[in-house]
Every structure is written in C-alpha cells, then in structure tokens.
N, C-alpha and C. Protein backbone atom coordinates (compact mmCIF):
# COMPACT_ATOMS: atom_id res chain seq x y z
N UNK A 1 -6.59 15.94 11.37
CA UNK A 1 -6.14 14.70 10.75
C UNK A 1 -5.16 15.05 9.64
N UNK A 2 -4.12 14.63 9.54
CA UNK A 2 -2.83 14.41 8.51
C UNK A 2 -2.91 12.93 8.00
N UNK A 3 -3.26 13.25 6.48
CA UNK A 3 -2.92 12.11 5.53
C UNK A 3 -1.45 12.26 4.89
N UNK A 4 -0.72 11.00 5.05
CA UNK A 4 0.39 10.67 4.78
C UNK A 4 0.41 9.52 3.87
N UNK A 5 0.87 9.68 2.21
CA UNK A 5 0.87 9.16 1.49
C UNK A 5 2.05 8.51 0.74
N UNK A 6 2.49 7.67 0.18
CA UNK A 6 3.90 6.89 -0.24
C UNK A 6 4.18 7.63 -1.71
N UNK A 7 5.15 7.13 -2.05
CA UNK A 7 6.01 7.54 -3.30
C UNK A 7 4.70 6.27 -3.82
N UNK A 8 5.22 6.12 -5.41
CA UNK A 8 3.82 5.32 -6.31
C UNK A 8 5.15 4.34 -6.31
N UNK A 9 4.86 2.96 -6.31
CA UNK A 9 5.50 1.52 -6.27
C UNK A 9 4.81 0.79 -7.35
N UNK A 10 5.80 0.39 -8.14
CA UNK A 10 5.21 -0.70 -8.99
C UNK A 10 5.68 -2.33 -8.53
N UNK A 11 4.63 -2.91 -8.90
CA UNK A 11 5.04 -4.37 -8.77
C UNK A 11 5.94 -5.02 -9.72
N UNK A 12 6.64 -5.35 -9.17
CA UNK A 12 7.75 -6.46 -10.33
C UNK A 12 8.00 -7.80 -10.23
N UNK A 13 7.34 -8.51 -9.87
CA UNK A 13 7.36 -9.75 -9.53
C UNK A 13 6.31 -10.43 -8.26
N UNK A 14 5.75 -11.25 -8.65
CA UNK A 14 5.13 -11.70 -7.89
C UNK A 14 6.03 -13.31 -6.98
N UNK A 15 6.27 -13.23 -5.94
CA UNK A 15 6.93 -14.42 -5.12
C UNK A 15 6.23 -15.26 -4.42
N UNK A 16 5.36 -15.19 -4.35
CA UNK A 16 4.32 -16.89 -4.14
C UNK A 16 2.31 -15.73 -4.51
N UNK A 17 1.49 -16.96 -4.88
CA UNK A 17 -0.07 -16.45 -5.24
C UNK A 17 -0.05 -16.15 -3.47
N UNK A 18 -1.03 -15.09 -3.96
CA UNK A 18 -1.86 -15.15 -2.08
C UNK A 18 -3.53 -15.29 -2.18
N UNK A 19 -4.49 -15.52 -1.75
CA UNK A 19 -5.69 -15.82 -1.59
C UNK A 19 -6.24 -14.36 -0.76
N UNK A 20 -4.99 -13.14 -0.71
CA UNK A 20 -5.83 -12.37 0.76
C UNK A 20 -6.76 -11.68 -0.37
N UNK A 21 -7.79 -10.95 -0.12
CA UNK A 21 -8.83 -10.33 -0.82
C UNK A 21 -7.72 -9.12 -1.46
N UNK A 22 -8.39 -8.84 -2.86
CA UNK A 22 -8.01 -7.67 -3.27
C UNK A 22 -6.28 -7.71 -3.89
N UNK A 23 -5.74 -8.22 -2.91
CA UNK A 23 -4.12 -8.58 -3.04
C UNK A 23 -4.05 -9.87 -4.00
N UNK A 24 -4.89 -10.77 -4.14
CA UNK A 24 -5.11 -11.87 -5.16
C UNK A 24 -5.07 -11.34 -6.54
N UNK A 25 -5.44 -10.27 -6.80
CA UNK A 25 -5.76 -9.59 -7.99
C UNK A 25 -4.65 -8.56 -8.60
N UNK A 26 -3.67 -8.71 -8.01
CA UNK A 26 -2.36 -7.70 -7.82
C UNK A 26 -1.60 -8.24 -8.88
N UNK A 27 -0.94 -7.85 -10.12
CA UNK A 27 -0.16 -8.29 -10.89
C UNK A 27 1.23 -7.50 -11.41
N UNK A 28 1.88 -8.21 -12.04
CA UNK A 28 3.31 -7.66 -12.28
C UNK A 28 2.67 -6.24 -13.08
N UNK A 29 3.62 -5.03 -12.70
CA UNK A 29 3.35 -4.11 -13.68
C UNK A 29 2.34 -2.96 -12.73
N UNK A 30 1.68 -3.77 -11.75
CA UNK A 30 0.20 -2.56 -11.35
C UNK A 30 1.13 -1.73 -10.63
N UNK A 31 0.57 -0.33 -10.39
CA UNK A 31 1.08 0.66 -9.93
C UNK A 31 0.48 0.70 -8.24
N UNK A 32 1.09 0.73 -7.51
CA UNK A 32 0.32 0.82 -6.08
C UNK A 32 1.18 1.84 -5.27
N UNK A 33 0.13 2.36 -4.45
CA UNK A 33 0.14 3.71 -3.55
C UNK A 33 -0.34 2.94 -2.24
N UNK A 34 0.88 3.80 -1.04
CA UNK A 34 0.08 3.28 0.39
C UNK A 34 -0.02 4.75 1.34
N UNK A 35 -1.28 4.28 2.14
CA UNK A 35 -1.84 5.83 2.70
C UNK A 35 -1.87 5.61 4.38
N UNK A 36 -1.89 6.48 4.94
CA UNK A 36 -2.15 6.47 6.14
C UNK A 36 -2.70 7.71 7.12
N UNK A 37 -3.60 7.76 7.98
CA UNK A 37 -3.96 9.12 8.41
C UNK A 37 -3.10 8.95 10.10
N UNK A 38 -2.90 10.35 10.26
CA UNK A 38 -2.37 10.36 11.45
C UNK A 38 -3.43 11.11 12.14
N UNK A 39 -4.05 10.64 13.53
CA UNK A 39 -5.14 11.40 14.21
C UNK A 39 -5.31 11.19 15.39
N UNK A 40 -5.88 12.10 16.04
CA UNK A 40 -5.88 12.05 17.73
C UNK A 40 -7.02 11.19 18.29
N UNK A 41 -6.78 10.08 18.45
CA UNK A 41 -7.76 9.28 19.25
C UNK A 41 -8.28 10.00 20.18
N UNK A 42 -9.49 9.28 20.72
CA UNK A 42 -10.55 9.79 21.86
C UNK A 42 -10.00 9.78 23.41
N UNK A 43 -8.80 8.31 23.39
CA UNK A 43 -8.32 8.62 24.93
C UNK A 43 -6.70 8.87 24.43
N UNK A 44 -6.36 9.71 24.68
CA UNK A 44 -4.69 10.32 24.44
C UNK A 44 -3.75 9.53 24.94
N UNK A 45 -4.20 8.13 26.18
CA UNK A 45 -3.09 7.28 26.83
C UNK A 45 -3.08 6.52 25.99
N UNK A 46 -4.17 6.13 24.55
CA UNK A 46 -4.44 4.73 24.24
C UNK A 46 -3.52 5.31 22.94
N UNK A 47 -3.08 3.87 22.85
CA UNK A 47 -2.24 3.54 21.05
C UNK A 47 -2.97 2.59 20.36
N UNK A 48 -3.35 2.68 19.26
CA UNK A 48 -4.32 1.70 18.42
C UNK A 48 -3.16 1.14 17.00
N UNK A 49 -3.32 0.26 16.94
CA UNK A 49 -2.49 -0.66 15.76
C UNK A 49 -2.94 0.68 14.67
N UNK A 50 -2.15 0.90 13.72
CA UNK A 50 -1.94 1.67 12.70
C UNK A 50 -2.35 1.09 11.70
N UNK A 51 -3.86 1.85 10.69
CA UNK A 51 -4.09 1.02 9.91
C UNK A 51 -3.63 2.20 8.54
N UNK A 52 -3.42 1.00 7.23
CA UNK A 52 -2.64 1.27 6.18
C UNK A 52 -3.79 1.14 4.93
N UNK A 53 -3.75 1.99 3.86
CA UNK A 53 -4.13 1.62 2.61
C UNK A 53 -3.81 1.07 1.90
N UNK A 54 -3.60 0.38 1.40
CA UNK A 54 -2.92 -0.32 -0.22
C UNK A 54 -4.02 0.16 -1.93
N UNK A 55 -3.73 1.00 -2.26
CA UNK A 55 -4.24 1.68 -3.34
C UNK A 55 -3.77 1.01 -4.70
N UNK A 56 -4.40 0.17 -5.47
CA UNK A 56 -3.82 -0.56 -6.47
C UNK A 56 -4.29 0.91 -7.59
N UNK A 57 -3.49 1.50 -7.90
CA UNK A 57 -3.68 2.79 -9.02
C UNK A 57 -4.21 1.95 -10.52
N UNK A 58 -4.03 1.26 -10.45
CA UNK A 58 -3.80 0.38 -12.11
C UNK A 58 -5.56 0.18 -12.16
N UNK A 59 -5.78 -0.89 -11.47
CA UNK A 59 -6.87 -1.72 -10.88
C UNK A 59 -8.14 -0.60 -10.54
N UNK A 60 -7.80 0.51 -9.60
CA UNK A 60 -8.06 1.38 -9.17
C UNK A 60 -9.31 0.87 -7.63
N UNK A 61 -8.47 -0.18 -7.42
CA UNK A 61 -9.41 -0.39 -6.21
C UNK A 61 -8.30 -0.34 -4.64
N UNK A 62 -8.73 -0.82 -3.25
CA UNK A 62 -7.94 -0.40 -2.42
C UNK A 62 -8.64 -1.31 -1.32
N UNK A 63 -7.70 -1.73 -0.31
CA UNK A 63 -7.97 -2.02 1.25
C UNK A 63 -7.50 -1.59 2.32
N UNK A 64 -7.93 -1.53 3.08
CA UNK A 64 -7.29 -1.06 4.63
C UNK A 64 -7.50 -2.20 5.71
N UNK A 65 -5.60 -2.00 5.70
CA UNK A 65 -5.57 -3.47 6.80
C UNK A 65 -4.46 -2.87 8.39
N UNK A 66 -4.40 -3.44 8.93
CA UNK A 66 -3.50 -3.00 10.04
C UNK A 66 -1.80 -3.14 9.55
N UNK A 67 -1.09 -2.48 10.22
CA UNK A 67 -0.05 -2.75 9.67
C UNK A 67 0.95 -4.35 9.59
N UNK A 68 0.74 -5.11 10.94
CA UNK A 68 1.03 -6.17 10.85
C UNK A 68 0.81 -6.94 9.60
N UNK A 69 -0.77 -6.79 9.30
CA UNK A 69 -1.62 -7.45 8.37
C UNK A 69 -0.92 -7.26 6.99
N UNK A 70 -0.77 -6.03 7.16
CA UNK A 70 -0.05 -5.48 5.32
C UNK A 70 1.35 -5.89 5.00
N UNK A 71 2.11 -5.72 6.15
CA UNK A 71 3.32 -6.58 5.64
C UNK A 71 3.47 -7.90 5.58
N UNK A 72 2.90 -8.67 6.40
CA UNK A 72 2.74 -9.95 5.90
C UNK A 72 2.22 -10.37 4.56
N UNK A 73 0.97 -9.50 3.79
CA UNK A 73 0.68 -9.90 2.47
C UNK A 73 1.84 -8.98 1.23
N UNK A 74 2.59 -8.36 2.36
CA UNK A 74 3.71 -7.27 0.81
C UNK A 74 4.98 -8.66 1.11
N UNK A 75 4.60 -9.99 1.36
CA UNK A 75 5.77 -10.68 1.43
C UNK A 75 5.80 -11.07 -0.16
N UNK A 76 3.97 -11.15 -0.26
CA UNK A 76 3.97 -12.09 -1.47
C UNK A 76 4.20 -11.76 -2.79
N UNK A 77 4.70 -10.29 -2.63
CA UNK A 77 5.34 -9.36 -3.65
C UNK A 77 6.68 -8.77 -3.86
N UNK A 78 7.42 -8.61 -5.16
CA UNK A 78 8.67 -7.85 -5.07
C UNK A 78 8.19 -6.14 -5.60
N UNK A 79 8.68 -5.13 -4.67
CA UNK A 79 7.82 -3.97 -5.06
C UNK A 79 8.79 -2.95 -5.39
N UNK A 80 9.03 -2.21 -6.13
CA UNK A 80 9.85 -1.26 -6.51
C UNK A 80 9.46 0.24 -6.71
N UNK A 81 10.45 1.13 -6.32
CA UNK A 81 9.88 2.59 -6.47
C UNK A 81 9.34 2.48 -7.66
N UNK A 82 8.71 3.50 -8.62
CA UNK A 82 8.24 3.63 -9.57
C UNK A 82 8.89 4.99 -10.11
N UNK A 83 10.04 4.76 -11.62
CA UNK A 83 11.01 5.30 -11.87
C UNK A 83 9.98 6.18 -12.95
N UNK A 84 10.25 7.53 -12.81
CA UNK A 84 9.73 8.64 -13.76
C UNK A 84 10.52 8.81 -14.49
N UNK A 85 10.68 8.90 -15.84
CA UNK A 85 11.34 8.74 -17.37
C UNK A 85 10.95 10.54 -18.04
N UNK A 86 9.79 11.22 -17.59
CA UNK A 86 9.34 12.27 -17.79
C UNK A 86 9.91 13.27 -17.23
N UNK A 87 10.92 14.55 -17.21
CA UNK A 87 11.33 14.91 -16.66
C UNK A 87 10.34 16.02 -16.08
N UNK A 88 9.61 16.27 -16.95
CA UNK A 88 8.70 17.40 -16.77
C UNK A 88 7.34 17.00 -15.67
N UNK A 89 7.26 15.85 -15.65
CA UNK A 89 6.33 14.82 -14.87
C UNK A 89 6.87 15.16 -13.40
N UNK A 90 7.62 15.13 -13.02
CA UNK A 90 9.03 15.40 -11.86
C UNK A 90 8.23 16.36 -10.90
C-alpha cells in the first residue's frame, strides 16, 4: 500500500454553508490536507471508486468520502495552496 498525500491548503473563503458532516465545521483560515492510499484490490479486473481524506489540520479531525463525493462538497469552498513565509520551514 502507497499513501499519497497533498501539499497543506488553506481555506480562504467560504462560497455557500454546507450541512455535509465535518465539512459544516470548516472555516476561513483552517489548514486542510487530502490523503489517499493506492492498493491492490482482491480481484485485479475490478476498479473501485477512489476514496479520499479530507484532514482539517486546524480542527484536527477528518473524513473519508469517495471522490465524486469530495468534490462536490470542495464546491462549497475557495481553497488555496498554503504559502510558507519560513524559509527554513521549506
């Protein structure tokens, strides 16, 4: 299994409330991370929807939704890399 993890994204705006669990609680400013494992299913012909983490770093809580699922709730957000000011942080 290979875990594959995102650059850290901060939120900068929120563009409409959402009601989805967890993502309700998401505010301007939180720091969020998205994860994913890559792994060999049990039958090698089959493809299974790709499921995603959403890691709120700030909050420090997280869900796992399919990918369809996750971009439809990253509508209700404006999300931006997360710019390092630290050079030594780098």
């Amino acid at each position: 299994m290979i875990v594959l993890n995102s650059e850290v994204y901060v939120i900068s705006e929120i563009k409409r409330k959402t009601r989805a669990k967890v993502f309700e609680d998401w505010r301007v400013g939180d720091r969020v991370q998205f994860s994913t494992e890559m792994r060999r299913n049990s039958s090698y012909s089959t493809v299974y929807a790709s499921m995603f983490t959403a890691i709120n770093l700030t909050q420090g809580t997280e869900i796992t939704k399919s990918q369809t699922e996750l971009v439809n709730v990253l509508r209700s957000f404006e999300i931006v890399p997360e710019v390092v000011t630290d050079v030594d942080a780098a």
